[in-house]
Protein backbone atom coordinates (compact mmCIF):
# COMPACT_ATOMS: atom_id res chain seq x y z
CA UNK A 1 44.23 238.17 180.02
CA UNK A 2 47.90 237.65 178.89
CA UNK A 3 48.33 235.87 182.60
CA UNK A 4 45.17 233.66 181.91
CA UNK A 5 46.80 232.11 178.55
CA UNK A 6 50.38 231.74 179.88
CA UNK A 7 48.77 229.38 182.18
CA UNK A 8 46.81 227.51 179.60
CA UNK A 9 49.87 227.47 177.53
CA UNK A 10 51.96 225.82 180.60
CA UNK A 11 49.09 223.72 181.04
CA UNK A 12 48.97 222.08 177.30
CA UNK A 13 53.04 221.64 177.40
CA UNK A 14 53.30 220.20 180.68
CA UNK A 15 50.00 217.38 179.13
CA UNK A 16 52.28 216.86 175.93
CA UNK A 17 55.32 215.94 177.95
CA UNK A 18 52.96 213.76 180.08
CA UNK A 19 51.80 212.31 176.57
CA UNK A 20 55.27 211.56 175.19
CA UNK A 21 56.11 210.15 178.06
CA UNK A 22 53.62 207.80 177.80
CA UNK A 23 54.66 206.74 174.85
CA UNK A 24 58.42 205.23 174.68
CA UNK A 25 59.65 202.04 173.11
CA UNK A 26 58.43 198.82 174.62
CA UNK A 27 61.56 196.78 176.52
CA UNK A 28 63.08 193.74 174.15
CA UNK A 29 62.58 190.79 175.97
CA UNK A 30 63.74 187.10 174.61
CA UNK A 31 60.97 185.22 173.03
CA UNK A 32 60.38 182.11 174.75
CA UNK A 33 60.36 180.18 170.75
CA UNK A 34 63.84 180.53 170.59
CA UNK A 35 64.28 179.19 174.44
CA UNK A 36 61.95 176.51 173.62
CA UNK A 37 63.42 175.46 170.54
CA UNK A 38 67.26 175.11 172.12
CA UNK A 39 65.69 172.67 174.55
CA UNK A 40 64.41 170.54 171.74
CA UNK A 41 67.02 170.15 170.16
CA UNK A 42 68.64 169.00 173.56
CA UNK A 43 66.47 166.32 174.11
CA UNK A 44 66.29 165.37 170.37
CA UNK A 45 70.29 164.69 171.17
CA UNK A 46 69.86 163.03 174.29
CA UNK A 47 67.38 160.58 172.82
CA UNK A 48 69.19 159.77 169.67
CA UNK A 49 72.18 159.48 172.39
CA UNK A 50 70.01 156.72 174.03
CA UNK A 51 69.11 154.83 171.10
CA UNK A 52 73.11 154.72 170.02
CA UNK A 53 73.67 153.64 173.55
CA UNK A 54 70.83 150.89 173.38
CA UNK A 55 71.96 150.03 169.81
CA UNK A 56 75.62 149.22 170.68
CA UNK A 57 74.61 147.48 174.00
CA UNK A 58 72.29 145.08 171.63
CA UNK A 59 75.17 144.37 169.37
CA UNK A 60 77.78 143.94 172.17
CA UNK A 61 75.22 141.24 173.80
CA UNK A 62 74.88 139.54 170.21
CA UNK A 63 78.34 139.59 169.39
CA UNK A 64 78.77 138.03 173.20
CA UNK A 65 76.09 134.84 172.36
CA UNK A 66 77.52 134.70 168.97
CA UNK A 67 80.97 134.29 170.31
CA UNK A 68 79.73 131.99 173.24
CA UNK A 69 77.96 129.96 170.81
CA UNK A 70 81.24 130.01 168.55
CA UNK A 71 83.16 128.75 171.15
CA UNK A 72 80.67 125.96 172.48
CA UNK A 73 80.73 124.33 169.31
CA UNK A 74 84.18 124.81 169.00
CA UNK A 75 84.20 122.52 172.26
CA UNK A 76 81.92 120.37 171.16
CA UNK A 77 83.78 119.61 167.84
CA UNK A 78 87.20 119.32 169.64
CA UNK A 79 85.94 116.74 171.88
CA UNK A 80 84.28 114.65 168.89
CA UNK A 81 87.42 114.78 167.04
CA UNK A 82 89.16 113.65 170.40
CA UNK A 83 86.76 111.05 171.26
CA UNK A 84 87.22 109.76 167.10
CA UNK A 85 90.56 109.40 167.52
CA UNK A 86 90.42 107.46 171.13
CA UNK A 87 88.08 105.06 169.33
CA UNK A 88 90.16 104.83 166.41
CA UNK A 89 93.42 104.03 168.36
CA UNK A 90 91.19 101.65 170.24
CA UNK A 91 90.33 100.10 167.74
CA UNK A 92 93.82 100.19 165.99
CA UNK A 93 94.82 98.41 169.39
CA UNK A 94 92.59 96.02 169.68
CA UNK A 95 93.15 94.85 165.75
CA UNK A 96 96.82 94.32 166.20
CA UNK A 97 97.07 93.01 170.00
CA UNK A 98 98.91 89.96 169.70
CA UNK A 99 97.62 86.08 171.00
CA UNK A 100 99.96 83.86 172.70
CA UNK A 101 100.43 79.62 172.84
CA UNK A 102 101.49 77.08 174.98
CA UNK A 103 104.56 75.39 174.31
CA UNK A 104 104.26 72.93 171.13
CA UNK A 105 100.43 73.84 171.04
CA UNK A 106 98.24 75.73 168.50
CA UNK A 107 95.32 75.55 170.83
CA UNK A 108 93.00 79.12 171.83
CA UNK A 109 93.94 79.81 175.20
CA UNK A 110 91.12 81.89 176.98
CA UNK A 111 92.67 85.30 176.79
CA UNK A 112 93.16 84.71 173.05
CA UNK A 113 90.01 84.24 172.84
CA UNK A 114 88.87 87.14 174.22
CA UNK A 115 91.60 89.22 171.88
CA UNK A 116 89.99 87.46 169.00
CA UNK A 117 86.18 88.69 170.29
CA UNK A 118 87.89 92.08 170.19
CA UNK A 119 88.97 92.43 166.94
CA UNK A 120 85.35 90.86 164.96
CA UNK A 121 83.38 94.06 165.55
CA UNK A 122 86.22 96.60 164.78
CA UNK A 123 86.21 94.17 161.44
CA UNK A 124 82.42 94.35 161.22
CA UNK A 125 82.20 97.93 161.14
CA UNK A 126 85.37 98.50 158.74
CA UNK A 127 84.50 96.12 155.55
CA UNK A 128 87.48 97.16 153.81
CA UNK A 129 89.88 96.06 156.57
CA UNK A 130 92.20 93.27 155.48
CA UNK A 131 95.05 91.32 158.20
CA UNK A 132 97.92 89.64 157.67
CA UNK A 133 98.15 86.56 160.92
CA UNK A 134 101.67 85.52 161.37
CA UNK A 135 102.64 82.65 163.64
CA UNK A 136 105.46 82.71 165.29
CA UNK A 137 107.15 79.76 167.36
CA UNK A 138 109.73 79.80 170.11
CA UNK A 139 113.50 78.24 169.20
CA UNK A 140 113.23 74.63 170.05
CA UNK A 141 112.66 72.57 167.89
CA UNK A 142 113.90 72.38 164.03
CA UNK A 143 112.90 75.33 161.35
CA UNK A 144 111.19 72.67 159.89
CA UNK A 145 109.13 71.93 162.48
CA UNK A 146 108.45 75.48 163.73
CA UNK A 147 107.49 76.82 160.39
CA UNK A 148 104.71 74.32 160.27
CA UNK A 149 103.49 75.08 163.64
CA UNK A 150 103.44 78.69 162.79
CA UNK A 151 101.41 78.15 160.60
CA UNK A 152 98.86 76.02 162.86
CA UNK A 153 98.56 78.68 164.65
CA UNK A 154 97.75 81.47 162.42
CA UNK A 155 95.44 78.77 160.86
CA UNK A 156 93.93 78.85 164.49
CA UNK A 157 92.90 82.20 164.78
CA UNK A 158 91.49 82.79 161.18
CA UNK A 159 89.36 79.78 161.72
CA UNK A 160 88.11 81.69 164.76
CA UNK A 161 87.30 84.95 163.09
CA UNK A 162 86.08 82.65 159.94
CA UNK A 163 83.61 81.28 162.47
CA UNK A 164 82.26 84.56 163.75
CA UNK A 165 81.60 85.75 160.47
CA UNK A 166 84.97 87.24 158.77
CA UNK A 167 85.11 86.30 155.35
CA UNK A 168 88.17 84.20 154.76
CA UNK A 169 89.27 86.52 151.68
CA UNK A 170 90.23 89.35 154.34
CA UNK A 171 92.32 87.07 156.11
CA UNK A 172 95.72 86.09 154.97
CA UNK A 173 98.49 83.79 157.16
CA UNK A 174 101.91 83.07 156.77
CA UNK A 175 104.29 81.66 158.97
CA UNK A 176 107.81 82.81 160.14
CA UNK A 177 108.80 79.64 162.78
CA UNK A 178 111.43 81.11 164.83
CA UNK A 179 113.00 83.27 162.51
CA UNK A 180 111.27 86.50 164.33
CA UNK A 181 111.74 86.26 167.85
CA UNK A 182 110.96 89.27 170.13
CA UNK A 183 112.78 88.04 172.81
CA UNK A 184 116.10 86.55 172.67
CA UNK A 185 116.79 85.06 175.95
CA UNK A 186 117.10 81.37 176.23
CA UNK A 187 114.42 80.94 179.02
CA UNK A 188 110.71 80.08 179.28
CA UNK A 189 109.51 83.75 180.49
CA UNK A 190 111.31 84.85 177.01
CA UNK A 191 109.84 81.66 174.76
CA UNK A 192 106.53 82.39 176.10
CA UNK A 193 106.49 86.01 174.05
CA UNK A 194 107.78 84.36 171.21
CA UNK A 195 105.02 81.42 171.06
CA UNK A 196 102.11 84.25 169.68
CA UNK A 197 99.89 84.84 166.77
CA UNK A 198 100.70 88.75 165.07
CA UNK A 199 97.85 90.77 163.31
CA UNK A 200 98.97 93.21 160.56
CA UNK A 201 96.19 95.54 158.76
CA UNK A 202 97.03 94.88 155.11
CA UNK A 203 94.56 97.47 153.95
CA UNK A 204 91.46 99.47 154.53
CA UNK A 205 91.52 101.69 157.28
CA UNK A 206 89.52 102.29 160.57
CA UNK A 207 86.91 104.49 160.21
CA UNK A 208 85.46 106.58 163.83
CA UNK A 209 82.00 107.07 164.16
């Protein structure tokens, strides 16, 4: 009797020790929210990283067509001004080229006439342009003489311009004979600079379009 509840005693110890055994603490294993929420913030960064990136390449290509555009119409403006000023010095060039005469003659010779054709439209377009024409003579012949024919042919060439539509008010003449010569030497290849007609702006000034 004792021998038959031993056994049942061993028997009920050795099921609780199979019971608590059964029942130990669960294993701690890393919750996949926490993995899951590290990788969203990765690719939160690695987007905002690609919007900075496309962000600065946008500004770096505006900044490159503003400065292109910057610089074209720096070009353009530099050649403007430069093509102003050839016109202007053109112009300048063609008011004060000189006209030249025969010996004891007051006469348009063709290539005076053509200087003359040269200076109406620089005249035309520049109303406030005024000249000064002063005839000059070679050194034969008396002062006398020479002053008059001077002034024959400044009269010359503002009868010209007169005729092509220069009002006579922005014209003056005067006459220095021989008294200015530009060339001093006593031969006809020297006499033939000094026979001439000079043009002197005496106001306004020459405007470039």
């Amino acid at each position: 009797m004792i021998r038959r509840r031993s056994a049942v005693v061993t028997t009920l110890g050795s099921l609780l020790v199979a019971a608590a055994g059964c029942h130990h603490a669960p294993e701690v294993v890393p919750t996949p929210v926490v993995q899951a929420s590290a990788d969203n913030g990765a690719a939160d960064r690695a987007e905002a990283a690609r919007r900075d990136s496309i962000a600065r390449a946008d500004a770096a290509r505006r900044d490159a067509t503003a400065r292109a555009a910057r610089l074209r119409a720096d070009s353009i403006a530099r050649a403007d001004a430069d093509r102003r000023a050839r016109e202007a010095a053109n112009a300048r060039t063609a008011m004060e080229a000189r006209i030249y005469f025969d010996f004891d003659q007051s006469e348009l010779k063709p290539d005076a006439v053509a200087a003359l054709d040269a200076k109406i439209p620089v005249m035309q377009a520049n109303r406030g342009i005024q000249i000064r024409i002063e005839g000059n003579a070679d050194e034969r012949g008396s002062d006398q003489y020479n002053l008059g024919l001077g002034q024959r042919r400044a009269g010359a060439a503002k009868r010209y311009l007169m005729d092509h539509g220069i009002e006579a008010s922005r014209i003056e003449t005067v006459s220095y004979g021989k008294e200015r010569p530009v060339c001093t030497d006593h031969q006809e290849s020297c006499w033939g600079q000094n026979r001439r007609d000079e043009f002197v702006i005496t106001a306004g000034t020459i405007a470039s379009n």
